[in-house]
Protein backbone atom coordinates (compact mmCIF):
# COMPACT_ATOMS: atom_id res chain seq x y z
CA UNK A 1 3.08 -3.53 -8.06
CA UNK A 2 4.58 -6.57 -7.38
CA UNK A 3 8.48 -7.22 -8.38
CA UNK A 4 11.37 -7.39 -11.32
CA UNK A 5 14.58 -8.30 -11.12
CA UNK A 6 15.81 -4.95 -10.56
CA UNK A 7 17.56 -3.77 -7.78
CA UNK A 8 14.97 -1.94 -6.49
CA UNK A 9 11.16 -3.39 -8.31
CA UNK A 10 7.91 -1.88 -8.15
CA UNK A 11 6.38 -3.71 -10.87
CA UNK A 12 3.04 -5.38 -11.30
CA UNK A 13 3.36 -9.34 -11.84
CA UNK A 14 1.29 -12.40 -11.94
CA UNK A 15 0.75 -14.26 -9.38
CA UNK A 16 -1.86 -16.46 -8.40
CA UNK A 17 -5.26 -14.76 -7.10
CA UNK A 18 -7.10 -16.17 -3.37
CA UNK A 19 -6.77 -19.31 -3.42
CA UNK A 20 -10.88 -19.30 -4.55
CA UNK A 21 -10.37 -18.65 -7.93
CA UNK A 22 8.83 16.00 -27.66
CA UNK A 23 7.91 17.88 -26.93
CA UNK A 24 5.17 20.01 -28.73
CA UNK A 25 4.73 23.68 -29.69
CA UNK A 26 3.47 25.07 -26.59
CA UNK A 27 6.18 25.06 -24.69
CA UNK A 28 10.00 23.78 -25.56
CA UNK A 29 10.19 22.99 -21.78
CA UNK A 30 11.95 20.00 -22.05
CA UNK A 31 15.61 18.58 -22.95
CA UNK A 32 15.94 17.48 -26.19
CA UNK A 33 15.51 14.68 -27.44
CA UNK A 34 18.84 12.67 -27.86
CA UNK A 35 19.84 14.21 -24.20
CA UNK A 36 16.14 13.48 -22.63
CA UNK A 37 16.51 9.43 -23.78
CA UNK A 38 20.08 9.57 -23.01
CA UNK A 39 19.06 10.49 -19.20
CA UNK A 40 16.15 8.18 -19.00
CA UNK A 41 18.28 5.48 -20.33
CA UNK A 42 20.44 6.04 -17.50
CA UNK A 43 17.87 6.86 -15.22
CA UNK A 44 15.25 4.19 -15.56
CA UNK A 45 18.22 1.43 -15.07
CA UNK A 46 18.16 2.58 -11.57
CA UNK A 47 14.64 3.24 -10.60
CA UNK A 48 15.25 4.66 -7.41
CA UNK A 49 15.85 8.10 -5.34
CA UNK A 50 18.05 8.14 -2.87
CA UNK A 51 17.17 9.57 0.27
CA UNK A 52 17.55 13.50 0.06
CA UNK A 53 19.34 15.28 3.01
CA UNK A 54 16.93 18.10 3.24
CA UNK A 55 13.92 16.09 5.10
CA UNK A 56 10.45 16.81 7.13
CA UNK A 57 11.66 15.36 11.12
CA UNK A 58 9.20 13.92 13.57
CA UNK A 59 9.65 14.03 16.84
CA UNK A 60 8.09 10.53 18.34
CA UNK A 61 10.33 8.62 20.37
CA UNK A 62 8.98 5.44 18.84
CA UNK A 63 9.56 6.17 15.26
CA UNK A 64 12.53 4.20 13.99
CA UNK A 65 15.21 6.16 11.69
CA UNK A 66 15.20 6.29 8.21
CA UNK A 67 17.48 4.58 6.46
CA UNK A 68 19.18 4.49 2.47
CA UNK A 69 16.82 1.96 2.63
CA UNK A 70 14.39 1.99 -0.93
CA UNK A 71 11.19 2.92 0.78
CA UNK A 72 12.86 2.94 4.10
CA UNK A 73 9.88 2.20 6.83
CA UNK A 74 11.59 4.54 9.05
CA UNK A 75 9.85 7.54 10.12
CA UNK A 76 11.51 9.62 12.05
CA UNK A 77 12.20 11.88 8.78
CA UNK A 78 9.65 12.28 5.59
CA UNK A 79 11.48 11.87 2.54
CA UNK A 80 10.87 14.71 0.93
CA UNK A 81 11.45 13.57 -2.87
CA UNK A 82 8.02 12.56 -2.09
CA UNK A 83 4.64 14.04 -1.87
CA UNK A 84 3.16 13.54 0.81
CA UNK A 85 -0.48 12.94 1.05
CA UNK A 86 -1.12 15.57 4.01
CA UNK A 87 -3.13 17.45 1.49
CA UNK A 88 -5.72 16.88 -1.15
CA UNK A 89 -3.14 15.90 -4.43
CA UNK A 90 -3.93 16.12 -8.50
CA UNK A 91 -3.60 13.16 -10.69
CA UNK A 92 -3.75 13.38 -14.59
CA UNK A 93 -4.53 10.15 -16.46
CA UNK A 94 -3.23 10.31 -19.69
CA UNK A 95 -4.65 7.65 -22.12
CA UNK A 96 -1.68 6.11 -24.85
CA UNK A 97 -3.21 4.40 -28.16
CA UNK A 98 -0.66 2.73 -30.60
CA UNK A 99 -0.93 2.91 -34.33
CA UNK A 100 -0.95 -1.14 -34.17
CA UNK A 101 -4.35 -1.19 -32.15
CA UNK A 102 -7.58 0.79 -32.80
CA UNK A 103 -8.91 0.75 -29.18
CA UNK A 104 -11.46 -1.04 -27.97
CA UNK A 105 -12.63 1.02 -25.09
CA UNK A 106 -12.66 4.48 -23.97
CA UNK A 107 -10.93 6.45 -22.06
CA UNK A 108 -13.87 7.02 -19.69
CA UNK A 109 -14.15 3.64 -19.60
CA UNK A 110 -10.33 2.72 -18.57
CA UNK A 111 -11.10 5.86 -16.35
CA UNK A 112 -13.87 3.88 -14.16
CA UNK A 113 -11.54 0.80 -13.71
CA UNK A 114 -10.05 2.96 -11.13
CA UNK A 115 -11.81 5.77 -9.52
CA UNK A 116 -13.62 6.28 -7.85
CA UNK A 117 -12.31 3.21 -6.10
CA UNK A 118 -9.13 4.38 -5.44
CA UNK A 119 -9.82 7.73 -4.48
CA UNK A 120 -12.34 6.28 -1.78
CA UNK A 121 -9.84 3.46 -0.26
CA UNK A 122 -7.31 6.25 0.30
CA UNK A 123 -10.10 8.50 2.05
CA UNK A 124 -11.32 6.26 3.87
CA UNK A 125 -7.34 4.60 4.82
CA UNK A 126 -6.71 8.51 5.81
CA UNK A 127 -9.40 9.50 8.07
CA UNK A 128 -10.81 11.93 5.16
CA UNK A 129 -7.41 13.67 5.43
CA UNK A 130 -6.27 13.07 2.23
CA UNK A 131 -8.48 13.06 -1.43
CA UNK A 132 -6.75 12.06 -4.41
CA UNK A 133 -8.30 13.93 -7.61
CA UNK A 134 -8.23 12.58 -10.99
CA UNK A 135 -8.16 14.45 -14.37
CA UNK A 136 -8.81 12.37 -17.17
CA UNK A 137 -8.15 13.30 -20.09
CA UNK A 138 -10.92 12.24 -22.22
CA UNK A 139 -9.36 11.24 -25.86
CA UNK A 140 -6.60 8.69 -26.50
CA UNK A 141 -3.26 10.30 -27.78
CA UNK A 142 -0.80 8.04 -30.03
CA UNK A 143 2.47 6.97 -29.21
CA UNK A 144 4.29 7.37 -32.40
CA UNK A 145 5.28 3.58 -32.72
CA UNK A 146 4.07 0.47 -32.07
CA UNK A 147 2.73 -1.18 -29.03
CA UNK A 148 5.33 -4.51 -30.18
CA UNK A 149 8.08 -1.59 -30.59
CA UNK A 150 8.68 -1.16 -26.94
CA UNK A 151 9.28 -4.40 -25.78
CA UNK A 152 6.86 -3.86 -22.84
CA UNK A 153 7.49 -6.71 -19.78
CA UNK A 154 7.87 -7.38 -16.27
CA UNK A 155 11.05 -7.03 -16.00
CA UNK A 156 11.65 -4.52 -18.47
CA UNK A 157 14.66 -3.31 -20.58
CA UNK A 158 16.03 0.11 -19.45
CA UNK A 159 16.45 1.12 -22.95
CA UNK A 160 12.63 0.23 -23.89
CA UNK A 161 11.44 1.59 -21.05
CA UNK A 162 13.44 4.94 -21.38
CA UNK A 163 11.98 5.10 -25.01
CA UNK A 164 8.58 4.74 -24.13
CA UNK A 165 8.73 7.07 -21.29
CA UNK A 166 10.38 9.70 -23.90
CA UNK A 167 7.79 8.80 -26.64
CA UNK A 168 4.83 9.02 -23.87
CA UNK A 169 6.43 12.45 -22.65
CA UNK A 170 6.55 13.56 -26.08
CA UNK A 171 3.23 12.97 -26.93
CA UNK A 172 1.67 14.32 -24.29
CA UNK A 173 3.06 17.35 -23.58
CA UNK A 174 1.66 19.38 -26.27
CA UNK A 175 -2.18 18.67 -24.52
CA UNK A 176 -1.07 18.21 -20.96
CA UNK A 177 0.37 20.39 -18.88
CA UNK A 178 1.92 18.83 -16.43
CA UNK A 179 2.95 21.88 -13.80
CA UNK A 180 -0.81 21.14 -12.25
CA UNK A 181 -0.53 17.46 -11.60
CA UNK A 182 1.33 15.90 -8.70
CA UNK A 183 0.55 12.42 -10.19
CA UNK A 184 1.68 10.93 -13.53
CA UNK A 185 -0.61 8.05 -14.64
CA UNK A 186 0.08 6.87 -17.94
CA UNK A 187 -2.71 4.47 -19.32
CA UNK A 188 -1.35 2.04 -22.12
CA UNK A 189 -4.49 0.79 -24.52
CA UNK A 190 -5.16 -2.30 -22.72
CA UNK A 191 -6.09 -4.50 -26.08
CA UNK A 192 -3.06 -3.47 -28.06
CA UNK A 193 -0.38 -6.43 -28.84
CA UNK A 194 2.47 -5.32 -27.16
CA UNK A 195 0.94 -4.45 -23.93
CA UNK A 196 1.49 -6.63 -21.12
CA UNK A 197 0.34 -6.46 -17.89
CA UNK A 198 3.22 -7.75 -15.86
CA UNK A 199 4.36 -4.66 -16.64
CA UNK A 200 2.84 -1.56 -14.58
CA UNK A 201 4.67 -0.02 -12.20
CA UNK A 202 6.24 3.23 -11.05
CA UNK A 203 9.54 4.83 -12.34
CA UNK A 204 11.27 6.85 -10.34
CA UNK A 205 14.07 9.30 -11.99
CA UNK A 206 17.13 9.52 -10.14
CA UNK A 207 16.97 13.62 -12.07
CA UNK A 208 14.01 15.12 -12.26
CA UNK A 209 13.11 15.86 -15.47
CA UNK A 210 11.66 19.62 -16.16
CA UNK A 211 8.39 19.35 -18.06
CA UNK A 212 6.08 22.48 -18.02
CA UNK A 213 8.13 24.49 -15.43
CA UNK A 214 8.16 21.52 -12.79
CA UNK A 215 10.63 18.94 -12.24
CA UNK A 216 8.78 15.18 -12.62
CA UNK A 217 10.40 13.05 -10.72
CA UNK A 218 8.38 9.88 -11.41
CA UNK A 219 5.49 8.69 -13.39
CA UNK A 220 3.11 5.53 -12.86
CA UNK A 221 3.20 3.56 -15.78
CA UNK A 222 -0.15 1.58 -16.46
CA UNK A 223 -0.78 -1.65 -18.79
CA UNK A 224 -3.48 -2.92 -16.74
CA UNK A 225 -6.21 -5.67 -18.48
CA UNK A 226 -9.86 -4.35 -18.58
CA UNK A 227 -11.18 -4.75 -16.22
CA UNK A 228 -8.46 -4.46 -14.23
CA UNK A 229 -7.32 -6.01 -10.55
CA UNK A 230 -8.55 -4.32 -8.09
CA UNK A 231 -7.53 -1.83 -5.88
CA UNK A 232 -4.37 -1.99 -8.60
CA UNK A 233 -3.92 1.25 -9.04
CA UNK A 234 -4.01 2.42 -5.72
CA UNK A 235 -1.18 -0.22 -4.57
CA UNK A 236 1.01 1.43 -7.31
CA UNK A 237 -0.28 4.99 -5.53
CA UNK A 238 0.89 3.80 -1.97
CA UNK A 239 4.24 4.11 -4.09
CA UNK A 240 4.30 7.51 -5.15
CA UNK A 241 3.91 7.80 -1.30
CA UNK A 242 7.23 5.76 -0.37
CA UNK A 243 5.49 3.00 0.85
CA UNK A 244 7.35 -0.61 0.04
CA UNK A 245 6.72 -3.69 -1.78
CA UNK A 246 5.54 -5.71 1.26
CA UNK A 247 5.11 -9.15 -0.63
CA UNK A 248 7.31 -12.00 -0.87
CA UNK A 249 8.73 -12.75 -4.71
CA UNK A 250 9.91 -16.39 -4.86
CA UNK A 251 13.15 -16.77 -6.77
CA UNK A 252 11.45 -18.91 -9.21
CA UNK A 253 8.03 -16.76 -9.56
CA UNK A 254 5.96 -20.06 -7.88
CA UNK A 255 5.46 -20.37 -4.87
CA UNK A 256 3.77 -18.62 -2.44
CA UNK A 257 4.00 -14.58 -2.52
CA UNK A 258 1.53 -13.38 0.37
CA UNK A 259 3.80 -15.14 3.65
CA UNK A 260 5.02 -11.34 4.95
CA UNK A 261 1.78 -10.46 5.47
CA UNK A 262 -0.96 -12.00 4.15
CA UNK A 263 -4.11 -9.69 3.57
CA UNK A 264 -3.16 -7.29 5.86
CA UNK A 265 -1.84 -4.41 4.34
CA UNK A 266 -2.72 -2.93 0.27
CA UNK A 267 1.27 -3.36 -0.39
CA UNK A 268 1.18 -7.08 0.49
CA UNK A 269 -1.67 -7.61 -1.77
CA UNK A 270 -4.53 -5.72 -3.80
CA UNK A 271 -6.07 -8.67 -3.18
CA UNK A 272 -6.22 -8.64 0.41
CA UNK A 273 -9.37 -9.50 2.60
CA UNK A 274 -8.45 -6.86 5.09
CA UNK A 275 -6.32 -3.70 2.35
CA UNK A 276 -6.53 -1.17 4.94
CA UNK A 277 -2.95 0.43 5.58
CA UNK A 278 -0.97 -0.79 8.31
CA UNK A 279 -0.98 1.88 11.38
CA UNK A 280 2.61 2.33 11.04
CA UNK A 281 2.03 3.09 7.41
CA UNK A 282 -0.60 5.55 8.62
CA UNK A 283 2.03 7.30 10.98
CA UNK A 284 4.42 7.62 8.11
CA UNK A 285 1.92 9.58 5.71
CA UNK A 286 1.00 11.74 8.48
CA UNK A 287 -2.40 10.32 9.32
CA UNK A 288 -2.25 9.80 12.69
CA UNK A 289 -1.95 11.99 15.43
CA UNK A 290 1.04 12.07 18.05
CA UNK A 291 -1.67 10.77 21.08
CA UNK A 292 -3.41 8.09 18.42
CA UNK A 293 0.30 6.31 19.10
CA UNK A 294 1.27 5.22 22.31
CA UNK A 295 5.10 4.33 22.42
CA UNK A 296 5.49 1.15 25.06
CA UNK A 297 9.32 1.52 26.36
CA UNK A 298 10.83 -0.02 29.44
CA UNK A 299 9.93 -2.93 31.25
CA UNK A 300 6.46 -3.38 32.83
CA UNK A 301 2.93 -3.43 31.85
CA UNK A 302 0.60 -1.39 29.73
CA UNK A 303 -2.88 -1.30 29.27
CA UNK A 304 -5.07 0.64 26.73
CA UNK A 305 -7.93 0.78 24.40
CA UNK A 306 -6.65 0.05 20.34
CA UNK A 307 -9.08 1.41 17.82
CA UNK A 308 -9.85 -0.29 15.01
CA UNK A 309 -7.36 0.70 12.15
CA UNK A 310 -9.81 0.99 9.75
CA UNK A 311 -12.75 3.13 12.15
CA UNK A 312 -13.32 6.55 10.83
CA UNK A 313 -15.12 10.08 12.08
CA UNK A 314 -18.47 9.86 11.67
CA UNK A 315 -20.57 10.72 8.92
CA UNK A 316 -17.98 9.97 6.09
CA UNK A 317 -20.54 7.35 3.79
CA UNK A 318 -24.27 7.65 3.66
CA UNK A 319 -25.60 4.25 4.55
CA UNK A 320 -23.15 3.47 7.20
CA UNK A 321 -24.19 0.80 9.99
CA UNK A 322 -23.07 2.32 13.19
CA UNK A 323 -21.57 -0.75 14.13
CA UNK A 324 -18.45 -2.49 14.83
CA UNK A 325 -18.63 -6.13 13.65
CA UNK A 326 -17.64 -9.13 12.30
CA UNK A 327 -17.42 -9.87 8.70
CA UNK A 328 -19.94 -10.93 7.32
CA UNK A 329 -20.14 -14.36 9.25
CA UNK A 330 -20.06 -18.81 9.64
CA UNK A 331 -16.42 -18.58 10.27
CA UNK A 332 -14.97 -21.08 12.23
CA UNK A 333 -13.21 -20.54 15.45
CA UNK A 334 -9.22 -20.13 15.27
CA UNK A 335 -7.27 -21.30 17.97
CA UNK A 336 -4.75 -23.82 19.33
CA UNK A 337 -1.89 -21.33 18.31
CA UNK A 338 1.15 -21.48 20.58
CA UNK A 339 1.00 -18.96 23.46
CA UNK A 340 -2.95 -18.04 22.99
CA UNK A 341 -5.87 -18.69 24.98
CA UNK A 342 -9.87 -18.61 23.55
CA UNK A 343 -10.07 -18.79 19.53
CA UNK A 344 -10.06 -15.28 17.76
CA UNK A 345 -13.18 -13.91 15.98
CA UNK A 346 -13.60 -15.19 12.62
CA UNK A 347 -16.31 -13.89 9.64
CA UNK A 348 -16.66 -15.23 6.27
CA UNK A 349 -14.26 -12.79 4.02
CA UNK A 350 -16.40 -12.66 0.42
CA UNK A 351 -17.09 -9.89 -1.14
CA UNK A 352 -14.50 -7.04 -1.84
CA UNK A 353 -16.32 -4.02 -0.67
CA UNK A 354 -15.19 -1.36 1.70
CA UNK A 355 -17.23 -1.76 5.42
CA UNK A 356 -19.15 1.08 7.14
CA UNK A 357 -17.55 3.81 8.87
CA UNK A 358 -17.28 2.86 12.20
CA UNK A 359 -20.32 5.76 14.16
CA UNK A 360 -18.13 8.12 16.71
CA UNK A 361 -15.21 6.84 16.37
CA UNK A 362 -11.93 7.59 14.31
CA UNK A 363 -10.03 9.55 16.93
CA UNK A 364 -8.67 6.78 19.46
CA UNK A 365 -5.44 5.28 19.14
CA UNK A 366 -4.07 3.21 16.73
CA UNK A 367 -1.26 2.18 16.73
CA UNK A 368 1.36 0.51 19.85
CA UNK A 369 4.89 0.68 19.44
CA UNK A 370 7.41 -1.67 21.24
CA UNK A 371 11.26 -0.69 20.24
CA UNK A 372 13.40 -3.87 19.66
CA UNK A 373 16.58 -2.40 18.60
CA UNK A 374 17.51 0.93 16.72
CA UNK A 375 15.79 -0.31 13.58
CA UNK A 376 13.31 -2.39 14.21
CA UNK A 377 10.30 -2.49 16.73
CA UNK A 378 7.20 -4.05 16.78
CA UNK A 379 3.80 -2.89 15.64
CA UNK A 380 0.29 -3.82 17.99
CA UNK A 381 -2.95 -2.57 16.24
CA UNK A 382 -6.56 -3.84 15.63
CA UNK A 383 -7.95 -4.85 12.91
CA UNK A 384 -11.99 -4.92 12.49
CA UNK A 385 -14.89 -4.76 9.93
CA UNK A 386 -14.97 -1.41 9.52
CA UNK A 387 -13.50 0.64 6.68
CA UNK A 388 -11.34 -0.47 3.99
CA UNK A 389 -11.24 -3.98 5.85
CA UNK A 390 -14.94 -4.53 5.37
CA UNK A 391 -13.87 -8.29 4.47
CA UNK A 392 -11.26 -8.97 7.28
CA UNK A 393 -10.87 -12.30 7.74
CA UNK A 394 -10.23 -12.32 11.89
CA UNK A 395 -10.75 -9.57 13.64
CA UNK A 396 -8.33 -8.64 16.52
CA UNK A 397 -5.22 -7.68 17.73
CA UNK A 398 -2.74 -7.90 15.22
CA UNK A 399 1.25 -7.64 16.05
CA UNK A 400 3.77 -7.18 13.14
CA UNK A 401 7.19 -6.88 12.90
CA UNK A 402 8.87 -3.72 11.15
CA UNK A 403 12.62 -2.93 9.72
CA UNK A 404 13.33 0.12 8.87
CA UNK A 405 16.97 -1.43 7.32
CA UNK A 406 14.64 -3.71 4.88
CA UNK A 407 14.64 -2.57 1.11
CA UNK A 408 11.06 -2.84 -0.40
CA UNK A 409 10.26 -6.28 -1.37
CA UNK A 410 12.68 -8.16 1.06
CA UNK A 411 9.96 -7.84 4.30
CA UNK A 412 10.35 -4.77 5.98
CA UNK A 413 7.24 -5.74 7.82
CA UNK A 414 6.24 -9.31 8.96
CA UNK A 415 2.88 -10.10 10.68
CA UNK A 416 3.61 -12.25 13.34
CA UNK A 417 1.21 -15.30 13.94
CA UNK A 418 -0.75 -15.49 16.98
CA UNK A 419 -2.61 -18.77 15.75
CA UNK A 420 0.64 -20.77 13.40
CA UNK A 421 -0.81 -23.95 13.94
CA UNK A 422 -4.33 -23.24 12.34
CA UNK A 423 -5.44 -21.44 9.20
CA UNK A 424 -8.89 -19.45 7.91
CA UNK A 425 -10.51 -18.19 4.88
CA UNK A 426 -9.24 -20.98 2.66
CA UNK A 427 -11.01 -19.83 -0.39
CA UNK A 428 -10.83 -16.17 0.00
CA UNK A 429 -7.88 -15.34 2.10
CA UNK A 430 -4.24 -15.07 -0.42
CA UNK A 431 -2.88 -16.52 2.32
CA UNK A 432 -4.66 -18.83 4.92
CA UNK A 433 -2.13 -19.30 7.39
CA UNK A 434 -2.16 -15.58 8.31
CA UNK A 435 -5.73 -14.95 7.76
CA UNK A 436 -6.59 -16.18 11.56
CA UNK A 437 -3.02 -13.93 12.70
CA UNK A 438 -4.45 -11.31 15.17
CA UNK A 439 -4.79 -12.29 19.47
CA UNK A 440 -8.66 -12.39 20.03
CA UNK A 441 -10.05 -11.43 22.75
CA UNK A 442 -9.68 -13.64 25.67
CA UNK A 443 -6.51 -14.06 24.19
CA UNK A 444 -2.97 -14.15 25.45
CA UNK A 445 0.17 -14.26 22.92
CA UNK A 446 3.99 -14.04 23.76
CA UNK A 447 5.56 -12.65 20.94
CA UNK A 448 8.69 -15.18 19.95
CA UNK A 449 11.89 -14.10 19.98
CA UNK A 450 10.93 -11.22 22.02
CA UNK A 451 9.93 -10.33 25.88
CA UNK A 452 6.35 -9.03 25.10
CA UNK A 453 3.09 -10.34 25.84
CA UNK A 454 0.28 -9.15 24.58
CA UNK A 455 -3.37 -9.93 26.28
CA UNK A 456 -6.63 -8.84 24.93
CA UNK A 457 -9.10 -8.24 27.40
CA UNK A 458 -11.84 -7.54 26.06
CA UNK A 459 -14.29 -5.25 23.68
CA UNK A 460 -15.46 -1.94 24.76
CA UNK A 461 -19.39 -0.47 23.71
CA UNK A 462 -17.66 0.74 20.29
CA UNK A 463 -15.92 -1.97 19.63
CA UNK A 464 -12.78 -1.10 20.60
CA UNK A 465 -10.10 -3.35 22.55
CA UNK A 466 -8.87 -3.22 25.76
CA UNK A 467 -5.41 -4.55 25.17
CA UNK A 468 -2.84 -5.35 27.98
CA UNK A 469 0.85 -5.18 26.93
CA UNK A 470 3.81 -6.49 28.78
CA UNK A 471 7.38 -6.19 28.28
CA UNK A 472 10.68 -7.07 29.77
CA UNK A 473 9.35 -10.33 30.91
CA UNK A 474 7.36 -9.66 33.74
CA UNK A 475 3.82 -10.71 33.94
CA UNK A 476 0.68 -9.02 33.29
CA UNK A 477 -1.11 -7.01 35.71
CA UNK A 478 -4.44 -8.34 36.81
């Protein structure tokens, strides 16, 4: 989830929370055992794939290359070492007991931690184009050695981890069979000694290993507490997806880890007031459609109506509102930033639940794209209380900065702060000075460092915005 040491990290890690508070007798189907933890030695020191030369393309003239890159946020290619979630995918969950530990809760139990929640945030994040599927299993299996044995940690041996992954394989595979699962989770007891959860993440294997007739080419490691975080487990989902580490990990672990971008995307933070997926993310997985991006090239101005990231089709939840809102409420007004007019809308961000689907809406666009060199652009979108951002902070017109060149974890997206001088949310937001970010409407920003201007106009009967952008200098049109 968040970082190790190693080159490339996708590992979970504290950090502090809002600032409020072998094989078996079925089937021989895999190497043997001094050759399997010889190659996941090997293979787990590198956690990564490279980028495979056999790729999906897209045609969009906004969407940036992609790059060698870990998690490259280019686009113009799908990496196909990846599933993508285009169509509904299986998940197993495969629950590990130690002979150190008698467990102290039950699979089902470990089971609820995580879905349906994370099943419905990626519904809901994909317009109901994608549904994730668990299959518990519904006893705990034994690792033959002790939880202590492994040396489980953040940033974790390559030898320890290998042997775990080979003991985990091992012990599975004579009840699972893994040919029907896109999705690897494997659930570590929770209360056992050794366990620690720093340590989750995903581990990618340079060589797939075949397992039941399928090559696995990565598995999702779990030693979450109970309860867990939340939304943990679908962070470490977005990257089975090949979607980056978007926080910030100070060299010396303090510090402050949410300054990319705040709570506005699931990678920065499974903590985040407003989780949704960026729009560009949504591109990328194949979520949006070619005329719910509008590509902004040349100089002049543009105007158009953004959708709200998070608005989907109608119908999706019973007990939706209908309405486009604010969160919750008794915000204060941002304002003051450089370059912007009238304070943005501000709610109160509490809570942690998912907001109504937005009523007839879901098919607008979402997503402007202004190129600012051959890997890099920047990303306009709005962001309301609607959807996975049920909590959003500020509601409005956010603009972010993406590099496709950026490895995961170094900030191959930025939000960009239409407010810096002022901050919101202080006791909910994991990062207050980019809680207030997005251009309200009434609102003009310049983007620094760059010739764009964005204006927000207004609101339209669905709570859309009528956005106003202008490049190469000039001014807007009136």
């Amino acid at each position: 989830m968040r970082c190790s040491q190693d080159p490339h990290p996708e590992v979970s890690v504290q950090r502090p929370l809002p600032w409020k508070g072998l094989l078996g007798d079925r089937a021989p189907s895999l190497r043997s055992t001094a050759a399997m933890l010889t190659s996941l030695t090997a293979l787990a020191a590198t956690s990564l794939i490279a980028a495979p030369s056999v790729a999906v393309p897209l045609s969009e003239a906004c969407a940036l290359r992609r790059t060698q890159a870990h998690h490259s946020e280019g686009l113009d290619t799908w990496n196909s070492s990846y599933p993508r979630p285009t169509r509904d995918l299986d998940a197993v969950l495969v629950f590990l007991s130690f002979p150190d530990a008698a467990p102290l809760t039950t699979p089902a139990e470990l089971t609820a931690d995580h879905f349906p929640a994370t099943s419905e945030f990626f519904e809901r994040a994909s317009y109901g184009k994608f549904v994730l599927r668990p299959h518990p299993r519904r006893e705990w299996l034994e690792m033959p050695r002790p939880s202590t044995a492994y040396a489980i940690r953040r940033d974790w041996n390559a030898e320890h981890r290998a042997a775990y992954l080979k003991d985990a394989l091992a012990t599975a595979d004579p009840r699972v069979d893994f040919s029907r699962f896109d999705i690897v989770y494997f659930v570590a007891d929770p209360h056992a000694p050794g366990v620690d959860s720093d340590a989750t993440k995903v581990v990618n294997l340079e060589t797939p290993l075949e397992v039941d007739g399928t090559g696995l080419r990565r598995v999702v490691t779990v030693f979450e507490r109970h309860p867990p975080d939340r939304l943990v487990l679908a962070h470490e989902t977005g990257h089975v997806f090949d979607l980056p580490d978007l926080y910030h990990r100070p060299s010396d672990g303090k510090g402050d880890w949410d300054t990319h971008v705040g709570d506005w995307d699931l990678m920065g933070s499974q903590f985040a007031l407003a989780p949704d997926l960026f729009a560009w993310h949504k591109w990328k997985l194949g979520w949006l459609e070619p005329r719910q991006v509008t590509c902004v090239r040349g100089t002049g101005s543009t105007r158009l109506t953004l959708e709200a990231v998070g608005a989907g089709p109608k119908g999706r939840y019973e007990g939706e509102s209908g309405e486009v809102g604010k969160a919750g409420g008794g915000g204060r007004p941002a304002g003051g930033g450089d370059g912007v007019g009238a304070g943005s809308e501000v709610g109160s961000g509490g809570g942690g639940a998912a907001g109504a689907w937005a009523f007839g809406v879901g098919r607008g666009t979402k997503l402007a794209v202004v190129p600012t060199g051959p890997d890099s652009a920047l990303g306009i979108e709005a962001r309301g209380a609607v959807g996975n951002d049920g909590s959003v902070c500020t509601q409005g017109v956010l603009v972010y900065r993406i590099r496709s060149g950026a490895e995961s974890g170094t900030g191959p997206i930025e939000v960009i702060d239409a407010h810096p001088r002022t901050e919101a949310c202080w006791e909910e937001s994991v990062y207050p000075p980019l809680a207030d970010a997005p251009v309200g409407t009434g609102e003009s920003f310049t983007v620094p460092g760059e010739a764009v201007r964005v204006v927000v106009e207004g609101r339209t009967a669905s709570g859309a915005w009528t956005v106003q952008i202008t490049t190469g200098g000039g001014e807007p049109v009136v």
